[in-house]
N, C-alpha and C. Protein backbone atom coordinates (compact mmCIF):
# COMPACT_ATOMS: atom_id res chain seq x y z
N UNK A 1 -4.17 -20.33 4.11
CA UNK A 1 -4.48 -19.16 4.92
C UNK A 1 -5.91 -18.72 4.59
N UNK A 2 -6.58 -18.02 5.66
CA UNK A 2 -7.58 -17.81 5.45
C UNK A 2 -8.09 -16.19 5.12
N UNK A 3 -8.13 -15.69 4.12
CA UNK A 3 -8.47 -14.63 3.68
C UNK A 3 -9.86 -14.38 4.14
N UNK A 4 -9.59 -12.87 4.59
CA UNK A 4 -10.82 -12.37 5.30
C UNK A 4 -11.59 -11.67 4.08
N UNK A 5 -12.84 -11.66 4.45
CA UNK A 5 -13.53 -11.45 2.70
C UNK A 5 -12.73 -9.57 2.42
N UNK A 6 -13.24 -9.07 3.98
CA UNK A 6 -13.13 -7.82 3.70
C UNK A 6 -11.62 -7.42 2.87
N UNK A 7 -10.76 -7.89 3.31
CA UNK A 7 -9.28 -7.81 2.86
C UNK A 7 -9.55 -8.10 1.35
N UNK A 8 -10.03 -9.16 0.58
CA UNK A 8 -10.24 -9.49 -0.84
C UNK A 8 -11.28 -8.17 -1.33
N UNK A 9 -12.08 -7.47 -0.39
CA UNK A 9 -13.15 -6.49 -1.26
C UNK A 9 -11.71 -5.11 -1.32
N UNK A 10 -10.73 -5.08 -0.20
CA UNK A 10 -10.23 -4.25 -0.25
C UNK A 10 -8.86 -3.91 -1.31
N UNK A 11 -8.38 -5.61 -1.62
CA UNK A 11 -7.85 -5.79 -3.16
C UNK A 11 -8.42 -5.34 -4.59
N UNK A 12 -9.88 -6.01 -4.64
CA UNK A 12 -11.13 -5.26 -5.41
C UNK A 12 -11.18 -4.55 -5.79
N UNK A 13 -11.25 -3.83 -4.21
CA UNK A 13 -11.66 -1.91 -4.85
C UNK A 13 -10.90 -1.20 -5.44
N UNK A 14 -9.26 -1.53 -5.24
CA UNK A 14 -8.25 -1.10 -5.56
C UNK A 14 -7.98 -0.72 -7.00
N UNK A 15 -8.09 -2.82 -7.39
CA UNK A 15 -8.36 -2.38 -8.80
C UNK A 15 -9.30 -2.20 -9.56
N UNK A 16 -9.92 -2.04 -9.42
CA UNK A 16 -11.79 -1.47 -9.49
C UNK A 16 -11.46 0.03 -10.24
N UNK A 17 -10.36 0.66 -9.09
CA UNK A 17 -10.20 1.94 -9.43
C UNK A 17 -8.96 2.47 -9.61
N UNK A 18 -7.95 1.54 -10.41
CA UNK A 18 -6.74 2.06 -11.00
C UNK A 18 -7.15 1.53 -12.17
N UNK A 19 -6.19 2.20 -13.13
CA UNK A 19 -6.05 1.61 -14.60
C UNK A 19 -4.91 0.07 -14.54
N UNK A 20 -5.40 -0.65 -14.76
CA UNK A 20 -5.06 -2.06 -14.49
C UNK A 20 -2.69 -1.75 -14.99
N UNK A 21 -3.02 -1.13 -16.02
CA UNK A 21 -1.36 -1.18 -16.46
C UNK A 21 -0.25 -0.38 -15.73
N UNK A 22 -1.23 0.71 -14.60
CA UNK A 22 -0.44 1.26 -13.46
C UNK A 22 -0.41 0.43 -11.86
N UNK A 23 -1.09 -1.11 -12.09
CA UNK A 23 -1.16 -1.24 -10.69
C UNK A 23 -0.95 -2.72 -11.03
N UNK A 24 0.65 -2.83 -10.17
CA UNK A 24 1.43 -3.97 -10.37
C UNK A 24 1.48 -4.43 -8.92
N UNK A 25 2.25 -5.46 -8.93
CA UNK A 25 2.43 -6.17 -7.13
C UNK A 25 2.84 -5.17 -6.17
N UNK A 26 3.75 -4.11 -6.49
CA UNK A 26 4.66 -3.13 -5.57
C UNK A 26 3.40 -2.21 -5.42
N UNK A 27 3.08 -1.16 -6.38
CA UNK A 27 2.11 -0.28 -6.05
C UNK A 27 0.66 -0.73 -5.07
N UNK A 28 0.18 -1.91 -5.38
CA UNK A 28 -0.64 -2.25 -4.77
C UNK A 28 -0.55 -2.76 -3.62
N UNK A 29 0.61 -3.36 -3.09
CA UNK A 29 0.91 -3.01 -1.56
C UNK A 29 1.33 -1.83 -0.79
N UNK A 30 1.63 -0.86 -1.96
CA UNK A 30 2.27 0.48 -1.31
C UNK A 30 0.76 1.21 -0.81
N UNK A 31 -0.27 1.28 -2.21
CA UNK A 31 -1.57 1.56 -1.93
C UNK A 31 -2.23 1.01 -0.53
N UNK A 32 -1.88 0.13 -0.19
CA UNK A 32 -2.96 -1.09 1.08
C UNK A 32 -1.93 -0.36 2.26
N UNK A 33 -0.72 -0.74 2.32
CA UNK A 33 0.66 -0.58 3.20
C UNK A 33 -0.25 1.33 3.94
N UNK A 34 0.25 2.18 3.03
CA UNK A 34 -0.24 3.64 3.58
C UNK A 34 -1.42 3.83 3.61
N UNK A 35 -2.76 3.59 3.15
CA UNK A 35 -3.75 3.29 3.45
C UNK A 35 -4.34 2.61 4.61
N UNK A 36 -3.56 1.44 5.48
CA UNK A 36 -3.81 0.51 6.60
C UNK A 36 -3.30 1.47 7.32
N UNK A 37 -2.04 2.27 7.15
CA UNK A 37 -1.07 2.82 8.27
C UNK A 37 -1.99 4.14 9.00
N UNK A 38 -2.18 4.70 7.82
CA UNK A 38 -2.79 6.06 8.12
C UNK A 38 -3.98 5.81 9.14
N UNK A 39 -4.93 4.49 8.38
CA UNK A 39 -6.11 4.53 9.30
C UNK A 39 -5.89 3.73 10.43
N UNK A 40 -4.39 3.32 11.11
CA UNK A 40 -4.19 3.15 12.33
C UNK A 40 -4.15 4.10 13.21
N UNK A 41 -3.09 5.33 12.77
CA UNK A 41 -3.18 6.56 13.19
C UNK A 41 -4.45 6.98 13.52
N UNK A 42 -5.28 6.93 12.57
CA UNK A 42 -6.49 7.56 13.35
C UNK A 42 -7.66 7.30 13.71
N UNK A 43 -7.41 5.62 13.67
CA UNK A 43 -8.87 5.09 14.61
C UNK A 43 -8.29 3.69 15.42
N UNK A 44 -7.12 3.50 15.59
CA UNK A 44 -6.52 2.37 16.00
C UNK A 44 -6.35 1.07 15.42
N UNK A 45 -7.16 1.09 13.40
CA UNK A 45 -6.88 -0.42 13.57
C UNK A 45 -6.63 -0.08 12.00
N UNK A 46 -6.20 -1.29 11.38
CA UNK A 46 -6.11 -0.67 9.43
C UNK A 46 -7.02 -1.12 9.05
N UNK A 47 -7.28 -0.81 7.80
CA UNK A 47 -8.57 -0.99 7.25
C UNK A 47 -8.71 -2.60 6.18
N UNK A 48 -7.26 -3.49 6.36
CA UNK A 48 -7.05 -4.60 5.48
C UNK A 48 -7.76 -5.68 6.59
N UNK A 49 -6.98 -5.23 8.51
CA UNK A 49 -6.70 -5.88 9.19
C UNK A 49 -5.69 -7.25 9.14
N UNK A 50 -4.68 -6.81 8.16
CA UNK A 50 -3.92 -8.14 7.75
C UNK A 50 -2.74 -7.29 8.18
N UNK A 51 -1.50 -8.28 8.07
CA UNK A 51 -0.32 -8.05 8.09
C UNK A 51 0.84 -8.08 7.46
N UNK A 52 2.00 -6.87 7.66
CA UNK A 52 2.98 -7.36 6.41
C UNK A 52 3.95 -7.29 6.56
N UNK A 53 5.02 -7.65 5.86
CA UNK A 53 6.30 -8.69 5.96
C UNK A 53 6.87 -7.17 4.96
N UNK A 54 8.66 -7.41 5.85
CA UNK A 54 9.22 -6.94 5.06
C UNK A 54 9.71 -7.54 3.80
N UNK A 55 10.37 -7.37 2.64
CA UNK A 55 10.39 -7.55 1.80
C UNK A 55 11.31 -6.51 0.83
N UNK A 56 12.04 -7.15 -0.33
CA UNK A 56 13.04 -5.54 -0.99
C UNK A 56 12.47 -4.87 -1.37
N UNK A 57 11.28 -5.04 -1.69
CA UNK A 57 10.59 -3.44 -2.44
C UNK A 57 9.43 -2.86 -1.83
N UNK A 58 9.76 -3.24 -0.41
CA UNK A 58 8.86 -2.95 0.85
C UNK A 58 8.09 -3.28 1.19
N UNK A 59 6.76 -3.34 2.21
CA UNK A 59 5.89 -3.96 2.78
C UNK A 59 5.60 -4.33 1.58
N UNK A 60 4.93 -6.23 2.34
CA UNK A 60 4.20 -6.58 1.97
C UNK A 60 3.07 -7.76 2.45
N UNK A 61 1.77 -7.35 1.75
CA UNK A 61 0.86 -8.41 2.77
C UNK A 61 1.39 -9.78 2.49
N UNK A 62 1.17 -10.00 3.46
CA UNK A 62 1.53 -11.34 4.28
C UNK A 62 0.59 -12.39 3.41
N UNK A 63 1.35 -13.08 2.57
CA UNK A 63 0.85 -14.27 1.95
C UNK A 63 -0.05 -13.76 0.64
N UNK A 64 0.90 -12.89 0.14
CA UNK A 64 0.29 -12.06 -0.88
C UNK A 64 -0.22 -12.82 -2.35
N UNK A 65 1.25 -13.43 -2.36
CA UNK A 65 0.59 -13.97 -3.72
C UNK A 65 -0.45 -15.36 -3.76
N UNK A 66 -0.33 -15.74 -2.42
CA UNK A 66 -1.63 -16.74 -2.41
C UNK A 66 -3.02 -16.30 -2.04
N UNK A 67 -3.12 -14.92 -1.83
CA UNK A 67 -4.10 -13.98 -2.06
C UNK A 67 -4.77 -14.06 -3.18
N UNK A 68 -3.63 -13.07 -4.29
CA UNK A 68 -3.90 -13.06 -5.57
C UNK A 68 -4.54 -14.51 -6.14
N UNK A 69 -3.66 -15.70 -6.34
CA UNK A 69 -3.92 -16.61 -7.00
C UNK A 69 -5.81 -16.83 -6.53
N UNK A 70 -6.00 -16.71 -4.94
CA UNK A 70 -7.31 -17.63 -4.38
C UNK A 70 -8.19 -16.02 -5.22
N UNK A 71 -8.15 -15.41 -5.28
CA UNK A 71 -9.47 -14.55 -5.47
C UNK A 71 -8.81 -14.98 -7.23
N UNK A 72 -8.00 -14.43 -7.87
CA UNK A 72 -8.31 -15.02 -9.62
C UNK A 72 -9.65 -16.62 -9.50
N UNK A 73 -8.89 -17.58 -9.06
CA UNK A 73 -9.73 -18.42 -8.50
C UNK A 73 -11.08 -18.40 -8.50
N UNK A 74 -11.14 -17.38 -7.84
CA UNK A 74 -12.60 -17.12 -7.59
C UNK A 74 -12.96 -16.22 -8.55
N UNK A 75 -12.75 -15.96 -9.40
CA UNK A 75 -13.15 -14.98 -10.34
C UNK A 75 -13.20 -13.72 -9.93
N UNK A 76 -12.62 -13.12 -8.83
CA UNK A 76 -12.65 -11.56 -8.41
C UNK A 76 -11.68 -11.10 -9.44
N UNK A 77 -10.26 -11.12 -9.43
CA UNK A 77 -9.22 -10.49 -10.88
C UNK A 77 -9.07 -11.57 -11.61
N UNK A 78 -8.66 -10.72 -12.80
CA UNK A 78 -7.34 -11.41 -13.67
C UNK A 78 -6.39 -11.18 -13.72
N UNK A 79 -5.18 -11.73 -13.77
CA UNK A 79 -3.67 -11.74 -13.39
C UNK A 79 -3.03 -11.72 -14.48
N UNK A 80 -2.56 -10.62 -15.53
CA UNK A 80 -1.60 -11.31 -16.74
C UNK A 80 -0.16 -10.73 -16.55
N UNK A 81 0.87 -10.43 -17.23
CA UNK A 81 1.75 -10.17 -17.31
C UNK A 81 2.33 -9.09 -18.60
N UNK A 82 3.42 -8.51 -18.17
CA UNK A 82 4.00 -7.79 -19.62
C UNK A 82 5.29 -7.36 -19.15
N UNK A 83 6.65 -7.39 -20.37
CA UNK A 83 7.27 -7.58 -20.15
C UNK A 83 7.58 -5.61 -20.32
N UNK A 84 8.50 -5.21 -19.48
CA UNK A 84 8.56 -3.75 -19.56
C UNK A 84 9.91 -3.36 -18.51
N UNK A 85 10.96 -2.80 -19.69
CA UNK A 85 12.06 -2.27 -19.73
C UNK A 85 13.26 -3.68 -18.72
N UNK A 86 12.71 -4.74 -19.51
CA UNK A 86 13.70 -5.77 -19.25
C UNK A 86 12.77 -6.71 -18.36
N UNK A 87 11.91 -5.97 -17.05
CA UNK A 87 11.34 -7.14 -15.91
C UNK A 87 10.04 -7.40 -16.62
N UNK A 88 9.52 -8.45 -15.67
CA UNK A 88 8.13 -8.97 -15.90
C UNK A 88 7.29 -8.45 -14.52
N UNK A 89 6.02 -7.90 -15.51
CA UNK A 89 5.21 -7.03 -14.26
C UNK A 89 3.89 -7.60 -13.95
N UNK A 90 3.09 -7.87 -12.94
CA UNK A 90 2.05 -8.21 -13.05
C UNK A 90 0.91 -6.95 -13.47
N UNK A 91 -0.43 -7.56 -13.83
CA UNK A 91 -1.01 -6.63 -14.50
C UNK A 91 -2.49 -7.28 -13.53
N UNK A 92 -2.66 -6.63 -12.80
CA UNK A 92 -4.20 -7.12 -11.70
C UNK A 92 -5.29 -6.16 -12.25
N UNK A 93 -6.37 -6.71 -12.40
CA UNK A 93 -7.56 -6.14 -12.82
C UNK A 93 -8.68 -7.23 -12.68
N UNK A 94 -9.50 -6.12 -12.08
CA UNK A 94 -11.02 -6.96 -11.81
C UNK A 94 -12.19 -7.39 -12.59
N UNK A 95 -12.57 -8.46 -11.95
CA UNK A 95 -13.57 -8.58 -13.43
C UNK A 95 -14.87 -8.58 -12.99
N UNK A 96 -15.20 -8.27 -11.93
CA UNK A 96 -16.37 -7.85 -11.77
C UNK A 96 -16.44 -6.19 -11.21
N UNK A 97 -17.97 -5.72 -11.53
CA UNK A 97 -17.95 -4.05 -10.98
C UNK A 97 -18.02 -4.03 -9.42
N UNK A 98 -17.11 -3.59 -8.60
CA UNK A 98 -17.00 -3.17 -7.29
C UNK A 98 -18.37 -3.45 -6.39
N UNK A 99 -18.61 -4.06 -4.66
CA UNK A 99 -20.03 -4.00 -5.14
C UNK A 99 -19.47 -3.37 -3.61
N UNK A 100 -20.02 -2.36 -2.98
CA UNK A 100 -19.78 -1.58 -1.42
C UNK A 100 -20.84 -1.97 -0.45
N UNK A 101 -20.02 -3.24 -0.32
CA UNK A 101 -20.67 -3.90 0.70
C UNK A 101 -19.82 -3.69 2.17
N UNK A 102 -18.43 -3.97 2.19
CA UNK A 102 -17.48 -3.64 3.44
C UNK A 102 -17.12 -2.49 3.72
N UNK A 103 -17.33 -1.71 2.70
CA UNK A 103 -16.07 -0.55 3.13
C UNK A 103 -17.02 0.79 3.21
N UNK A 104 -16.16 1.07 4.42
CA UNK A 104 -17.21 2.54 4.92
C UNK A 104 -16.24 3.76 3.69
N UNK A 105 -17.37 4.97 3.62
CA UNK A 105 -16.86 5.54 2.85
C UNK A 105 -15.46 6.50 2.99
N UNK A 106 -14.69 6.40 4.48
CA UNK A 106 -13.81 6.80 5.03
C UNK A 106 -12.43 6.29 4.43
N UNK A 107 -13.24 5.19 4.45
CA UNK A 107 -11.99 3.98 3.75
C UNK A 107 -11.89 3.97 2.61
N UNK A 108 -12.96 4.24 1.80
CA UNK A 108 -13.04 4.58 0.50
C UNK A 108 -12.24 5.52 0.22
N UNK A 109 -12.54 6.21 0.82
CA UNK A 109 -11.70 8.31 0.24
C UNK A 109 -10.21 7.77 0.56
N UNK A 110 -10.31 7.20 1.65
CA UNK A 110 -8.53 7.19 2.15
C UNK A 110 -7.91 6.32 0.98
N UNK A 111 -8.19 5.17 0.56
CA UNK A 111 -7.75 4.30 -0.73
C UNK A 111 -7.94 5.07 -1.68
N UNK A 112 -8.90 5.61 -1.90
CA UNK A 112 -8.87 6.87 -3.52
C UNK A 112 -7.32 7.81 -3.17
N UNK A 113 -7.39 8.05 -2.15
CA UNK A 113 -6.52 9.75 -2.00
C UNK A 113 -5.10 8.66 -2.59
N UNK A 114 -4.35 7.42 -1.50
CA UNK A 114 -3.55 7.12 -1.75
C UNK A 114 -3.29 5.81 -3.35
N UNK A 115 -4.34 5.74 -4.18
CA UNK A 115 -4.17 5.29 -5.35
C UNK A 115 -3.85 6.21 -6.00
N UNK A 116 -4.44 7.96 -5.82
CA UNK A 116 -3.34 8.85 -7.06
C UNK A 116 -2.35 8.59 -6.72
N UNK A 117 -1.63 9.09 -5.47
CA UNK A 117 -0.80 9.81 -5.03
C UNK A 117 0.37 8.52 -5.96
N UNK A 118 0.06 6.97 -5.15
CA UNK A 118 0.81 6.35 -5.71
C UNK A 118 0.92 5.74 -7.29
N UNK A 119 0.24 5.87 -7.81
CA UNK A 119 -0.06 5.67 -9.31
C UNK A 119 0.80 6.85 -9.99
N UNK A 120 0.60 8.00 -9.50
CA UNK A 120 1.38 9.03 -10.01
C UNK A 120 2.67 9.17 -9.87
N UNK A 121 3.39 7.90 -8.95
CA UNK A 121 5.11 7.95 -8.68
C UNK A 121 5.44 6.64 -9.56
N UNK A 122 6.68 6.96 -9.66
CA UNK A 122 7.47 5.64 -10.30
C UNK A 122 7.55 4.38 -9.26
N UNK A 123 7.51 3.30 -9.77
CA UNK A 123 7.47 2.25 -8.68
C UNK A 123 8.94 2.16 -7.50
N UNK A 124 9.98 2.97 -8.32
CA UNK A 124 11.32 2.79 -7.60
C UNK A 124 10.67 4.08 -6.63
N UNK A 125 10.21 5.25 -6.71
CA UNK A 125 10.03 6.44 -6.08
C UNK A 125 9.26 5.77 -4.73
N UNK A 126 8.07 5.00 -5.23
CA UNK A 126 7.35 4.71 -4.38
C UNK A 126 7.60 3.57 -3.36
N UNK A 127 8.64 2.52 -3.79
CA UNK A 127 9.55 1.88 -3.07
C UNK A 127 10.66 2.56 -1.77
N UNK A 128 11.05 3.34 -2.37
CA UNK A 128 12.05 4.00 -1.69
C UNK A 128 11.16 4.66 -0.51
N UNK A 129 10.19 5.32 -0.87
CA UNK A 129 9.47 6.00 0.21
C UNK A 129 8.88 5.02 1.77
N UNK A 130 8.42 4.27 1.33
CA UNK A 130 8.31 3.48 2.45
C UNK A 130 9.56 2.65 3.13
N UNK A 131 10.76 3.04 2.96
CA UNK A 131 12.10 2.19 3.37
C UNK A 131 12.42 3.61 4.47
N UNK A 132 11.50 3.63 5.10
CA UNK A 132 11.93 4.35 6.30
C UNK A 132 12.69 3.53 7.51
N UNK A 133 12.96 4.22 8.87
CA UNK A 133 13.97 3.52 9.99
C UNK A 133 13.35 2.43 10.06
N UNK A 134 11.56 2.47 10.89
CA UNK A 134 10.91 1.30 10.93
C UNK A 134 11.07 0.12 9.92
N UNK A 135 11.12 0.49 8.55
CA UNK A 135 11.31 -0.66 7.77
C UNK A 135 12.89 -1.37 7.78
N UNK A 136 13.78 -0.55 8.05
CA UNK A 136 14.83 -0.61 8.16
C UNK A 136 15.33 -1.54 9.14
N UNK A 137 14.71 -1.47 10.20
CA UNK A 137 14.41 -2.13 11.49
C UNK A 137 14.22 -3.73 11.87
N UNK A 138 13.62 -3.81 10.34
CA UNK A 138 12.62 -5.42 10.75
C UNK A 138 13.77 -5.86 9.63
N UNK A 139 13.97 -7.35 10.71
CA UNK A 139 14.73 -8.38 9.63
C UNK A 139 13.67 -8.69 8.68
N UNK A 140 14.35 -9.50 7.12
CA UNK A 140 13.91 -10.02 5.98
C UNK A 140 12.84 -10.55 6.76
N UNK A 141 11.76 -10.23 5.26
CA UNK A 141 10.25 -11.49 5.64
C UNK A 141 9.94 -11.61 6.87
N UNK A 142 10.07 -10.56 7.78
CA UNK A 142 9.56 -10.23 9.55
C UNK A 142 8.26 -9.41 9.46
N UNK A 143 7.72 -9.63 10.23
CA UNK A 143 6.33 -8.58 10.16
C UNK A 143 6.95 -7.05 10.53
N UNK A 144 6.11 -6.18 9.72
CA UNK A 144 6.61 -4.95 10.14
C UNK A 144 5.10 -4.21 10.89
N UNK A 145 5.62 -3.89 11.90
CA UNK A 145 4.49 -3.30 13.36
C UNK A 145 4.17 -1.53 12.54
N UNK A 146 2.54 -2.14 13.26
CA UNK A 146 1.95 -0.67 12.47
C UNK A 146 2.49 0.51 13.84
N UNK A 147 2.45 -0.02 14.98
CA UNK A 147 2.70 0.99 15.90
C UNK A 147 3.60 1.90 15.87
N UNK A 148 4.89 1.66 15.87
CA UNK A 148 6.05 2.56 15.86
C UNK A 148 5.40 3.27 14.69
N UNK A 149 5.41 2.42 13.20
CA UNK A 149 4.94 3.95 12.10
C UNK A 149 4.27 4.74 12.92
N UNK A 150 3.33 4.73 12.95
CA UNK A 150 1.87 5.22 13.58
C UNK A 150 2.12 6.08 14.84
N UNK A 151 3.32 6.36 14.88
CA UNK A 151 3.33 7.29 16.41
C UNK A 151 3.14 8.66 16.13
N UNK A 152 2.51 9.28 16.55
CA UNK A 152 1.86 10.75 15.78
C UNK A 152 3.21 11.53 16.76
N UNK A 153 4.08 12.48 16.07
CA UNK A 153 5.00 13.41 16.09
C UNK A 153 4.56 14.43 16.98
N UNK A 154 5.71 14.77 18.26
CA UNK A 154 5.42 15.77 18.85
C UNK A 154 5.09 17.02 18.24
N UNK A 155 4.72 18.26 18.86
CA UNK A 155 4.20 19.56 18.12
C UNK A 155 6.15 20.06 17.68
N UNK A 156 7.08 19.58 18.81
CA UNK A 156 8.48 20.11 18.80
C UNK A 156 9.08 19.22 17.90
N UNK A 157 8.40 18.24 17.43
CA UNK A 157 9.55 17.15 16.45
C UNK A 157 8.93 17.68 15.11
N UNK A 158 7.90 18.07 14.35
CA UNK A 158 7.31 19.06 13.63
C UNK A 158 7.65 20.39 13.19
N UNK A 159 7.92 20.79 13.78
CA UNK A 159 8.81 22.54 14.05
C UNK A 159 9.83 21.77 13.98
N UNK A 160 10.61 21.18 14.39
CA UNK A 160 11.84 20.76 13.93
C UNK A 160 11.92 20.30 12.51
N UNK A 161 11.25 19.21 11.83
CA UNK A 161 11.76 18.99 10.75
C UNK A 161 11.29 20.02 9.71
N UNK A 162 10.00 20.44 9.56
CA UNK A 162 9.70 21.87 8.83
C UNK A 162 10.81 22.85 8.60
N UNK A 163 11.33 23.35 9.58
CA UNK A 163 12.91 24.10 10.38
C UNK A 163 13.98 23.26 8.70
N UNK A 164 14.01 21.89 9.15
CA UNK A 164 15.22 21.45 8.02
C UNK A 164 14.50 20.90 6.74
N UNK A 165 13.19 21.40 6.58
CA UNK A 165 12.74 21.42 5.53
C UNK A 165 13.02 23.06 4.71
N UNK A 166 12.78 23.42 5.53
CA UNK A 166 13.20 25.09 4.82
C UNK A 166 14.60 25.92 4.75
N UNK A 167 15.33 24.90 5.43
CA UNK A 167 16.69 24.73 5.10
C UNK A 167 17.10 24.86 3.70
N UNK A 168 16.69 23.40 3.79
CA UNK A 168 16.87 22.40 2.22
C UNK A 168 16.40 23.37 1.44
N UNK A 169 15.32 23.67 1.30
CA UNK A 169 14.73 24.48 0.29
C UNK A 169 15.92 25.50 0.07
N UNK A 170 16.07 26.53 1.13
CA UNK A 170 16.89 27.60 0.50
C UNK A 170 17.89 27.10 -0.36
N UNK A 171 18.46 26.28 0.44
CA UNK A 171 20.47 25.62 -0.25
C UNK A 171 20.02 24.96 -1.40
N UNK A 172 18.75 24.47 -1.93
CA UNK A 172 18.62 23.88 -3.02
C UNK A 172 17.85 24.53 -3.79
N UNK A 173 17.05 25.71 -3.55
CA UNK A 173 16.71 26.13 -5.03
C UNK A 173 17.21 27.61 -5.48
């Protein structure tokens, strides 16, 4: 397969800017996965331009680990391992300094915002979150379509769930 450079700068940057022992195979598609989605929503296209397959612990790019292997390859990461609370995790980190050649700074902020957000959840938390209907939807190892995510919510489907968001709240705290 042919890896588009920009897609490998956008692996890069990723780990460029996590701490290598929080950013394993799952987080780093969850990072790319809501990052591509969002900036479909709001300019029509993602920012990997690749595609991804369902999978049990949710999206994932399409031909991922022959990704990984061709850029180690190339000397963009290193790939090691560690063994933690029974599984084996990958451990991705770059070995060269980031160089911002592809990525507009839109894309930048949007990958910063969603590397806290997801670095800061547990990998099961952050799994679970993307196993929405759409994912639910696509048979095993099927591409999962950015469109349906990407359908921006009526002003009345909004007021509605807010409505059983403040529900919840009362009955639960």
């Amino acid at each position: 397969m042919d890896f588009t450079e920009k897609l490998k700068k956008v692996v890069q940057y990723v780990a460029f800017r996590c701490d290598p022992y929080y950013l394993g195979d799952v987080r780093l598609n969850k990072i790319l996965w809501k990052a591509d989605v969002l900036m479909h929503m709001e300019r029509g296209e993602s920012i990997t331009g690749w595609r991804y397959l369902k999978f049990p612990l949710g999206p994932m790019l399409d031909d991922y680990y022959t990704l990984l292997r061709k850029m180690e390859s190339e000397g963009m990461l290193s790939l090691a391992y560690v063994y933690e609370d029974n599984c084996k995790k990958r451990i991705i980190e770059t070995n060269e300094f980031y160089n911002n050649d592809l990525l507009s700074p839109e894309e930048m902020k949007v990958l910063d915002e969603f590397i806290i957000y997801v670095t800061s959840k547990s990998t099961r938390e952050i799994s679970d979150e993307t196993h929405d209907m759409f994912y639910e939807m696509t048979g095993d190892r099927e591409e999962i379509p950015f469109g349906p995510v990407s359908v921006e919510p009526s002003e009345e489907a909004i007021q509605w769930a807010q409505g059983v968001m403040k529900e919840y709240d009362q009955v639960h705290t």
